[in-house]
C-alpha atoms as a PDB file:
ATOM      1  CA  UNK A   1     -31.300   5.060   2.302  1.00  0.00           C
ATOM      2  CA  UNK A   2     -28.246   5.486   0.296  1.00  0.00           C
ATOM      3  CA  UNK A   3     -28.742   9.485   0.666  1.00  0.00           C
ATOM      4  CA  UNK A   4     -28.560   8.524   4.324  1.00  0.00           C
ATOM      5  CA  UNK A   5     -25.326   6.726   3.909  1.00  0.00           C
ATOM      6  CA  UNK A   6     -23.519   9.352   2.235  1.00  0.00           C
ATOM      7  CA  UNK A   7     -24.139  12.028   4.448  1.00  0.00           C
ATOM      8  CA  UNK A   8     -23.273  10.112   7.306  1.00  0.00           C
ATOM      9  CA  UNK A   9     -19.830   9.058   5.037  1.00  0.00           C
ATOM     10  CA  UNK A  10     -19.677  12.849   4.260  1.00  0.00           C
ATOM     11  CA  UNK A  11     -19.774  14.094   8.445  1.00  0.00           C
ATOM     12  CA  UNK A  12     -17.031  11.130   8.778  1.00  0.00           C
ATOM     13  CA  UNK A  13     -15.127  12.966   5.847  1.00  0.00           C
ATOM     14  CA  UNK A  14     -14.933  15.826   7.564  1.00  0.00           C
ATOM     15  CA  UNK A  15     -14.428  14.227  10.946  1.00  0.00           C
ATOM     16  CA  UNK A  16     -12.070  11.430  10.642  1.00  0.00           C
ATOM     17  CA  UNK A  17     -11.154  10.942   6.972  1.00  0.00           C
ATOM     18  CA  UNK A  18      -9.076   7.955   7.892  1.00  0.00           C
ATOM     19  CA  UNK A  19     -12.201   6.417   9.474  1.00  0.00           C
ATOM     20  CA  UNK A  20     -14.290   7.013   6.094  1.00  0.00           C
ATOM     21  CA  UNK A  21     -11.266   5.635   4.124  1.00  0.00           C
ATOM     22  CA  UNK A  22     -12.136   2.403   5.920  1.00  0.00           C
ATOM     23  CA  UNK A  23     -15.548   2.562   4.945  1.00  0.00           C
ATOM     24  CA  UNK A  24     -15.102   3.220   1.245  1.00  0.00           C
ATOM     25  CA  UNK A  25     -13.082   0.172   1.108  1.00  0.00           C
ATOM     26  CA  UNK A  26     -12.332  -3.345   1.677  1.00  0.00           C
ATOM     27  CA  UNK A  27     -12.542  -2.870   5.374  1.00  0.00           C
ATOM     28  CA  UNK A  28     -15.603  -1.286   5.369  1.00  0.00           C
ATOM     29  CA  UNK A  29     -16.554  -4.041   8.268  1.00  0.00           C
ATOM     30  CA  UNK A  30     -13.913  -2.683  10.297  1.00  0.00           C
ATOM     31  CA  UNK A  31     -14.409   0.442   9.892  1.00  0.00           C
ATOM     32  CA  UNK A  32     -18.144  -0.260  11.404  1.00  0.00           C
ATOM     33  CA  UNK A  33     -16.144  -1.730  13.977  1.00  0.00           C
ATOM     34  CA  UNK A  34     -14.275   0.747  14.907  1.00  0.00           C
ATOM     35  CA  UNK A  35     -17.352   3.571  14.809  1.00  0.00           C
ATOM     36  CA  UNK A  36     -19.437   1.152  17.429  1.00  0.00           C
ATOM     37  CA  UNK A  37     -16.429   1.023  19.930  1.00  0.00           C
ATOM     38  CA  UNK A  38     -15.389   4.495  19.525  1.00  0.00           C
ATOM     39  CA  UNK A  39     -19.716   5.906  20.031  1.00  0.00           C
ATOM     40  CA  UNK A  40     -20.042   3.473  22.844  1.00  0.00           C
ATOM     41  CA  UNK A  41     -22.545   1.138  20.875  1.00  0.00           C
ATOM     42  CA  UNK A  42     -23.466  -2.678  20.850  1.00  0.00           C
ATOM     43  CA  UNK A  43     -20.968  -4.798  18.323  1.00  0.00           C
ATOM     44  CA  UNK A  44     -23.808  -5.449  15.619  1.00  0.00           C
ATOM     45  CA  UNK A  45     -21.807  -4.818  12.684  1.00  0.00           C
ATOM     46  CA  UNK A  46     -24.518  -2.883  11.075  1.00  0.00           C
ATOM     47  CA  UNK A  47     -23.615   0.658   8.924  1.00  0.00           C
ATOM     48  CA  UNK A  48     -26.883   2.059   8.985  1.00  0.00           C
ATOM     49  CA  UNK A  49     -26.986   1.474  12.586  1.00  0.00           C
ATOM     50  CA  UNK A  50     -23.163   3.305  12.813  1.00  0.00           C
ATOM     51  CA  UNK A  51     -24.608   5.988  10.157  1.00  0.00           C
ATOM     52  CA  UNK A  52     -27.070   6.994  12.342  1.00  0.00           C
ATOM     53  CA  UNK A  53     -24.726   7.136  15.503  1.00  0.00           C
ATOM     54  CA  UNK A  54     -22.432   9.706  12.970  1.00  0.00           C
ATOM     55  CA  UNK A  55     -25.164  11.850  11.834  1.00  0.00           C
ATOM     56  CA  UNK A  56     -26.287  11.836  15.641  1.00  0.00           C
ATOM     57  CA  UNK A  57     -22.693  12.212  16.985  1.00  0.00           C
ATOM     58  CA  UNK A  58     -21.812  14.673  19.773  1.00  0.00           C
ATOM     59  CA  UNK A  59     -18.803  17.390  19.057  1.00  0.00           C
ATOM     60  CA  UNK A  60     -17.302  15.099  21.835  1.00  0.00           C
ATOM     61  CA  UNK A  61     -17.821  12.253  19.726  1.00  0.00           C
ATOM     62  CA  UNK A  62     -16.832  13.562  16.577  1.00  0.00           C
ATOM     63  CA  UNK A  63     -13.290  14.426  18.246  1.00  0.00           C
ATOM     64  CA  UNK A  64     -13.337  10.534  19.338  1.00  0.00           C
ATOM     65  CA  UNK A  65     -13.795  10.101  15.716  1.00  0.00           C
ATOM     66  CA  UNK A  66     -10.748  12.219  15.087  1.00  0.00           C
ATOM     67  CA  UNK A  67      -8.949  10.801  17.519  1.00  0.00           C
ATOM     68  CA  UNK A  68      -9.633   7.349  16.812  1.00  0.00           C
ATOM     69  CA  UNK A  69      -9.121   8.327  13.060  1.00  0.00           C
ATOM     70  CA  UNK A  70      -5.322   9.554  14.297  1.00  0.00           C
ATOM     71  CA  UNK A  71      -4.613   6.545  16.099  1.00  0.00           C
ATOM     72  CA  UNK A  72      -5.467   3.878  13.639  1.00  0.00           C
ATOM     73  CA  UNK A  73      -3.379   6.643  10.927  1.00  0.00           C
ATOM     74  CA  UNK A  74      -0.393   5.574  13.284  1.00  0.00           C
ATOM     75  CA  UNK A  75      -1.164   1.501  13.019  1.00  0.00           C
ATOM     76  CA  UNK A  76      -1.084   2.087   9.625  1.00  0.00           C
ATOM     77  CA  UNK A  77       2.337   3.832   9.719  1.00  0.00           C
ATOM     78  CA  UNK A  78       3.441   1.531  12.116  1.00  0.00           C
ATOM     79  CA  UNK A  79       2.580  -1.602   9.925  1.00  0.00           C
ATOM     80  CA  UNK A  80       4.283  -0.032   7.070  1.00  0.00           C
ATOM     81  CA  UNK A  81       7.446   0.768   8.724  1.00  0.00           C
ATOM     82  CA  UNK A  82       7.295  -2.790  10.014  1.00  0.00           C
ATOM     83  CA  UNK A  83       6.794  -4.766   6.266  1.00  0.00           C
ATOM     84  CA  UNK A  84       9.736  -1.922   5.484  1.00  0.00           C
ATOM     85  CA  UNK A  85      11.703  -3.547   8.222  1.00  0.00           C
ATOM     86  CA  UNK A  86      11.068  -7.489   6.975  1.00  0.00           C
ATOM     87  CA  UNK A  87      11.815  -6.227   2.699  1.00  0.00           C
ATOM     88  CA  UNK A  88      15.040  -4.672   3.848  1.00  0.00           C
ATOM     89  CA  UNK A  89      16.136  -7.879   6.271  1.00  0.00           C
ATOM     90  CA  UNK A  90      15.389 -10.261   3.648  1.00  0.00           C
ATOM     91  CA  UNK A  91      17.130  -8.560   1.099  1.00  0.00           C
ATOM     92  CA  UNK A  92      19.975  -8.129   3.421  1.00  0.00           C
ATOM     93  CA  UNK A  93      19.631 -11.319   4.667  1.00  0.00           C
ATOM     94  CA  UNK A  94      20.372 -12.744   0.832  1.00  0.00           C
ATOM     95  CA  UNK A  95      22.937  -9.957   0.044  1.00  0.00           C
ATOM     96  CA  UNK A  96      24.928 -12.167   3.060  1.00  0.00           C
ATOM     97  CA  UNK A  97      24.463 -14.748   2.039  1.00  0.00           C
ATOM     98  CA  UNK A  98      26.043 -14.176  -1.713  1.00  0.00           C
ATOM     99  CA  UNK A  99      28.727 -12.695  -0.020  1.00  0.00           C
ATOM    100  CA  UNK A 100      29.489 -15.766   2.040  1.00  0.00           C
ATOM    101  CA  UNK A 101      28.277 -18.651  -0.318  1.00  0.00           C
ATOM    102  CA  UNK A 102      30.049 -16.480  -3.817  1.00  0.00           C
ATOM    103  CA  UNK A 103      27.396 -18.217  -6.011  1.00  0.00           C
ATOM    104  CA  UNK A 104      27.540 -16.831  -9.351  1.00  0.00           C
ATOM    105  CA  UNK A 105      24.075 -17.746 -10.473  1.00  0.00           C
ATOM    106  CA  UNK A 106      22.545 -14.967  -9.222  1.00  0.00           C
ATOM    107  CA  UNK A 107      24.839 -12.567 -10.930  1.00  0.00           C
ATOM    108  CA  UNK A 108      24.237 -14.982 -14.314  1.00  0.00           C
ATOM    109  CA  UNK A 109      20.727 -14.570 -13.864  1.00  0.00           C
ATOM    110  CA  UNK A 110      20.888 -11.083 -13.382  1.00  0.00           C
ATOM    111  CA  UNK A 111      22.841 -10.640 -16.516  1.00  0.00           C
ATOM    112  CA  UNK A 112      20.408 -12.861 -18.845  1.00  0.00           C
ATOM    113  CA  UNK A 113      17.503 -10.998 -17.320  1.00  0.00           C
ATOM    114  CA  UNK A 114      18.898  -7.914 -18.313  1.00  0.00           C
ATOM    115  CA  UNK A 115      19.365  -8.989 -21.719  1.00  0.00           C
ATOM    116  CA  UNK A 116      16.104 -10.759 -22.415  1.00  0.00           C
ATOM    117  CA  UNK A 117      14.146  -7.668 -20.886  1.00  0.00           C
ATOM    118  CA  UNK A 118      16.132  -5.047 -23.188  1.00  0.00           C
ATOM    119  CA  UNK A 119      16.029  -7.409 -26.034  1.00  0.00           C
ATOM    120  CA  UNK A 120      12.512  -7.854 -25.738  1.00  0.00           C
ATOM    121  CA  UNK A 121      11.892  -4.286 -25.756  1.00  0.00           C
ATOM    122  CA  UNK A 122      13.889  -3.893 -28.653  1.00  0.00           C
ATOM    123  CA  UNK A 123      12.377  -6.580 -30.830  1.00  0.00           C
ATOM    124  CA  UNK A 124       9.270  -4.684 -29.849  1.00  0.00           C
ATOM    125  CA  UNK A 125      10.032  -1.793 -30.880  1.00  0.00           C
ATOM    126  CA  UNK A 126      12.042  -2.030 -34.324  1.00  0.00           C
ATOM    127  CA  UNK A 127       9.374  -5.255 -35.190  1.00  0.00           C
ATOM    128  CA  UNK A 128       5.624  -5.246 -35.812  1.00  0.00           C
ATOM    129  CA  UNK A 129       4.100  -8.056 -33.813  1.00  0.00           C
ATOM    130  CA  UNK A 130       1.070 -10.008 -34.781  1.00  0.00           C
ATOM    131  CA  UNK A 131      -2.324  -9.189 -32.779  1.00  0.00           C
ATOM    132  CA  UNK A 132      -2.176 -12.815 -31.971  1.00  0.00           C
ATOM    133  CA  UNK A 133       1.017 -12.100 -29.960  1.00  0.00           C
ATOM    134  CA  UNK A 134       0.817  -9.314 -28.678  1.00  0.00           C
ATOM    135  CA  UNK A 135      -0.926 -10.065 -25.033  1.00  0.00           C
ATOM    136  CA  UNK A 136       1.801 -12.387 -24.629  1.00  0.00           C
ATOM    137  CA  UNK A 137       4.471 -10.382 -25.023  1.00  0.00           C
ATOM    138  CA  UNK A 138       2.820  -7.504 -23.146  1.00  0.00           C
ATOM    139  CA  UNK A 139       2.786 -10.006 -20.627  1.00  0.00           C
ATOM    140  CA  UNK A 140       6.246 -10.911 -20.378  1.00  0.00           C
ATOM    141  CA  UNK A 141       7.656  -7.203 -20.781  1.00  0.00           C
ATOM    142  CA  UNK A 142       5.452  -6.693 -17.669  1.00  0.00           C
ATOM    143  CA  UNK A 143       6.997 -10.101 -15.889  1.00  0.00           C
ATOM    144  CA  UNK A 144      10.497  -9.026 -16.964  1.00  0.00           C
ATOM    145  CA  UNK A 145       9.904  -5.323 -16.204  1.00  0.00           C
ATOM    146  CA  UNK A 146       9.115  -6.182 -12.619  1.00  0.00           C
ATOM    147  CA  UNK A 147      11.740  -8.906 -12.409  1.00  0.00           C
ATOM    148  CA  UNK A 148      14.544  -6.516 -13.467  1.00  0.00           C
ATOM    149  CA  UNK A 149      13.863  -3.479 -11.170  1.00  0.00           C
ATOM    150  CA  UNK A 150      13.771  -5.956  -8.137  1.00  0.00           C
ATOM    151  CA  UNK A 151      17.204  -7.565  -9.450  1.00  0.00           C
ATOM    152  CA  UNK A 152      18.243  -4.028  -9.741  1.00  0.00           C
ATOM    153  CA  UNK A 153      16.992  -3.138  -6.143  1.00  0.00           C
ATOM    154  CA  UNK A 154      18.843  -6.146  -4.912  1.00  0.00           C
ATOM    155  CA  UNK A 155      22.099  -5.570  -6.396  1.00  0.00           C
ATOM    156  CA  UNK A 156      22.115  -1.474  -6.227  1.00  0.00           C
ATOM    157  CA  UNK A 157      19.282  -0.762  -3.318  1.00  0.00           C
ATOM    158  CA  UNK A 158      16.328   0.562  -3.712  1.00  0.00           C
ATOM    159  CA  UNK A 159      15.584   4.498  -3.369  1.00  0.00           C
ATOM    160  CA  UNK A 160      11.542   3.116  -2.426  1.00  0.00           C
ATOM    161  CA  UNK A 161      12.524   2.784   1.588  1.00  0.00           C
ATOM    162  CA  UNK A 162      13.867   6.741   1.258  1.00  0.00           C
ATOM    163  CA  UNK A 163      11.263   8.129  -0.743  1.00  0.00           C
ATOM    164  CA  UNK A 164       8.377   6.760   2.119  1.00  0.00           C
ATOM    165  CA  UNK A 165      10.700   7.738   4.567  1.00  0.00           C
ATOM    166  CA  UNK A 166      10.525  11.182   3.379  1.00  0.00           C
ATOM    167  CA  UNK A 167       7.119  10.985   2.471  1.00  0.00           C
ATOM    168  CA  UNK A 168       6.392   9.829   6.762  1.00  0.00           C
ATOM    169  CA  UNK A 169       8.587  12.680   8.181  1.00  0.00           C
ATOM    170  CA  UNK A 170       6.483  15.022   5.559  1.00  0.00           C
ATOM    171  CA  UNK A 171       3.383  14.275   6.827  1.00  0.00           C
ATOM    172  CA  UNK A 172       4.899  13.654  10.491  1.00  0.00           C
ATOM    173  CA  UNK A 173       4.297  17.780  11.320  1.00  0.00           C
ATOM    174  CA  UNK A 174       6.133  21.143  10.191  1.00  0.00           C
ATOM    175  CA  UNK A 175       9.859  20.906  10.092  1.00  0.00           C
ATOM    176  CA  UNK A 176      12.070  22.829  12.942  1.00  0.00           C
END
């Protein structure tokens, strides 16, 4: 059975990689889902049923596959360039509203952030740290590491939104 399964994940592969993505992950339901409506079979939810469809499949169906495959690439894209959208509102949303307000706690906070994550680092460093510490302050440097590069995004941007950018128009087709 699970030979079965794998060649049937192997055609889709070859087919409609995005559509075998689905299936080797968390969405493997959908993924079902989306091979029943795009073969023209009942909504039963079942993968050996929608293995058998693949290893069955038409060349017409296969490019369905593709097609279908394509398409749900784009939602994909399309949901990404959307959460892209709501991260850069908010955080222009609060760079406003600094600028209105002139609240100095953030900047404060910024500032004792950015000395408690170096200083960590450095007591970590030029100190040997009991084993019974040690998770902890792995811990924090992790908290503080993630805290700091999204206090440095906030105040200086973030280069993340350019880099996918560029990575989208890559994979968009050839350049002119």
């Amino acid at each position: 059975m699970a030979d079965f399964l794998s060649q049937a994940l192997d055609v889709l592969k070859t087919a409609a990689p995005e559509v075998a993505a689905l299936i080797g992950g968390p969405l493997a339901g959908q993924g079902v889902q989306l091979i029943e409506q795009t073969l023209g079979l009942a909504p039963t939810g079942d993968a050996a049923a929608a293995a058998t469809a693949v290893l069955g499949a038409t060349p017409d169906q296969l490019i369905a596959l593709k097609t279908a495959g394509i398409a749900l690439q784009g939602k994909f894209i399309d949901a990404g360039v959307t959460l892209m959208q709501a991260d850069n509102s908010d955080r222009a949303s609060a760079r406003e509203r600094e600028a209105a307000v002139r609240d100095w706690i953030p900047g404060i906070l910024a500032m004792v952030m950015t000395c408690g994550f170096f200083s960590l680092l450095a007591l970590l460093s030029l100190r040997e740290v009991p084993a019974s510490s040690q998770q902890l302050l792995n811990t924090m440097v992790g908290v503080l590491g993630t805290a700091w590069v999204a206090m440095v995004a906030y105040y200086f941007g973030s280069s993340s939104g350019s880099a996918r950018a560029t990575e989208l128009l890559a994979k968009s087709g050839p350049a002119p």
